[in-house]
Protein backbone atom coordinates (compact mmCIF):
# COMPACT_ATOMS: atom_id res chain seq x y z
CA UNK A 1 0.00 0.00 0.00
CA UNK A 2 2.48 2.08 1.23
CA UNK A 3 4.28 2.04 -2.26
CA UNK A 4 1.44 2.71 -4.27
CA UNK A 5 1.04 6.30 -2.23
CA UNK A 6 4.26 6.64 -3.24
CA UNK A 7 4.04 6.14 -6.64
CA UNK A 8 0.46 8.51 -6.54
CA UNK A 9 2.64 11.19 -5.27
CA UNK A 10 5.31 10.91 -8.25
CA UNK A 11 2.75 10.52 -10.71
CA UNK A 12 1.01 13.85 -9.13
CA UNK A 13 4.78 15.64 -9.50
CA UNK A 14 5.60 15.12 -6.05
CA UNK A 15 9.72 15.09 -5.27
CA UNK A 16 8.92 14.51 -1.35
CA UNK A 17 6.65 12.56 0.87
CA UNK A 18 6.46 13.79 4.51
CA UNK A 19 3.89 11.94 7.26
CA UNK A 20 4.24 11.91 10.96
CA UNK A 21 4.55 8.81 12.04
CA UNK A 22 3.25 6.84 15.75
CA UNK A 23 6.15 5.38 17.72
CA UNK A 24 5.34 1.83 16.81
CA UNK A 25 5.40 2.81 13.24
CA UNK A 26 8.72 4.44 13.31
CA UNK A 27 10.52 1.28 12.32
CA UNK A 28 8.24 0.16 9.68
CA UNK A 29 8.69 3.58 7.57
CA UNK A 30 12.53 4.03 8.43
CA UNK A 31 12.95 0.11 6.68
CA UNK A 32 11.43 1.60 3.64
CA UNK A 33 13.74 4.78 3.06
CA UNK A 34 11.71 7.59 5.21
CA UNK A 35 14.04 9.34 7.26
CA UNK A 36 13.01 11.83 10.60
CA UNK A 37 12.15 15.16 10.05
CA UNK A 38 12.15 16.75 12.98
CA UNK A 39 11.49 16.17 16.74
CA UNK A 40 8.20 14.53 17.98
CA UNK A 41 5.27 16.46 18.08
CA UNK A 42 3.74 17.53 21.42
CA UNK A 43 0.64 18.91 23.36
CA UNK A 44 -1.84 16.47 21.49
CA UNK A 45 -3.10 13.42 22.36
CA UNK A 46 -0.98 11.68 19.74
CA UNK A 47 2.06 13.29 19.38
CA UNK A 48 3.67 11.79 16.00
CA UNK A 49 7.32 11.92 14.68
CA UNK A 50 7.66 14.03 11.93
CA UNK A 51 9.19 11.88 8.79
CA UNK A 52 10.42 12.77 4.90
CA UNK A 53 10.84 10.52 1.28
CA UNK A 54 12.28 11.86 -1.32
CA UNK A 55 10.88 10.02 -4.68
CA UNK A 56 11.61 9.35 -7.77
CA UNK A 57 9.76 8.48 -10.54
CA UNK A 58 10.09 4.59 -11.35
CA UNK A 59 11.20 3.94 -7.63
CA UNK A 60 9.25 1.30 -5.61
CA UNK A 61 9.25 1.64 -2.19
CA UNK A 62 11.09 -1.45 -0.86
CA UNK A 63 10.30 -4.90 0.76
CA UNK A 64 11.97 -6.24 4.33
C-alpha cells in the first residue's frame, strides 16, 4: 500500500513525501527509506514523529 502512495505522489509531481509517524510505526517507515524530520510532536493526544521521502519516478518503495 504504502508504495502505491508513493508512486500517486510521483505521478502527481511530487519530489517529497512527509507523514508523521506513531512510535510503533517508526521502524516500519525508516525500513522503507523515510528518514526523521524533525522532533516529535507535542501537546496532542498523539504526538507523532515528523518523517520525509524523497521520490523518484520509477522507484518502488522497498520490501523487508
Amino acid at each position: 500500500m504504502l508504495a502505491h502512495l508513493e508512486a500517486a505522489l510521483v505521478a502527481l509531481g511530487h519530489k517529497e513525501g512527509r507523514l508523521e509517524s506513531t512510535s510503533t510505526a517508526r521502524g516500519f517507515y525508516q525500513g522503507r527509506g523515510w528518514q526523521a524530520d524533525g522532533p516529535q510532536a507535542s501537546g496532542r493526544m498523539v504526538n507523532g514523529y515528523p518523517m520525509r521521502k524523497t521520490l523518484e519516478r520509477g522507484e518502488r518503495a522497498s520490501r523487508p
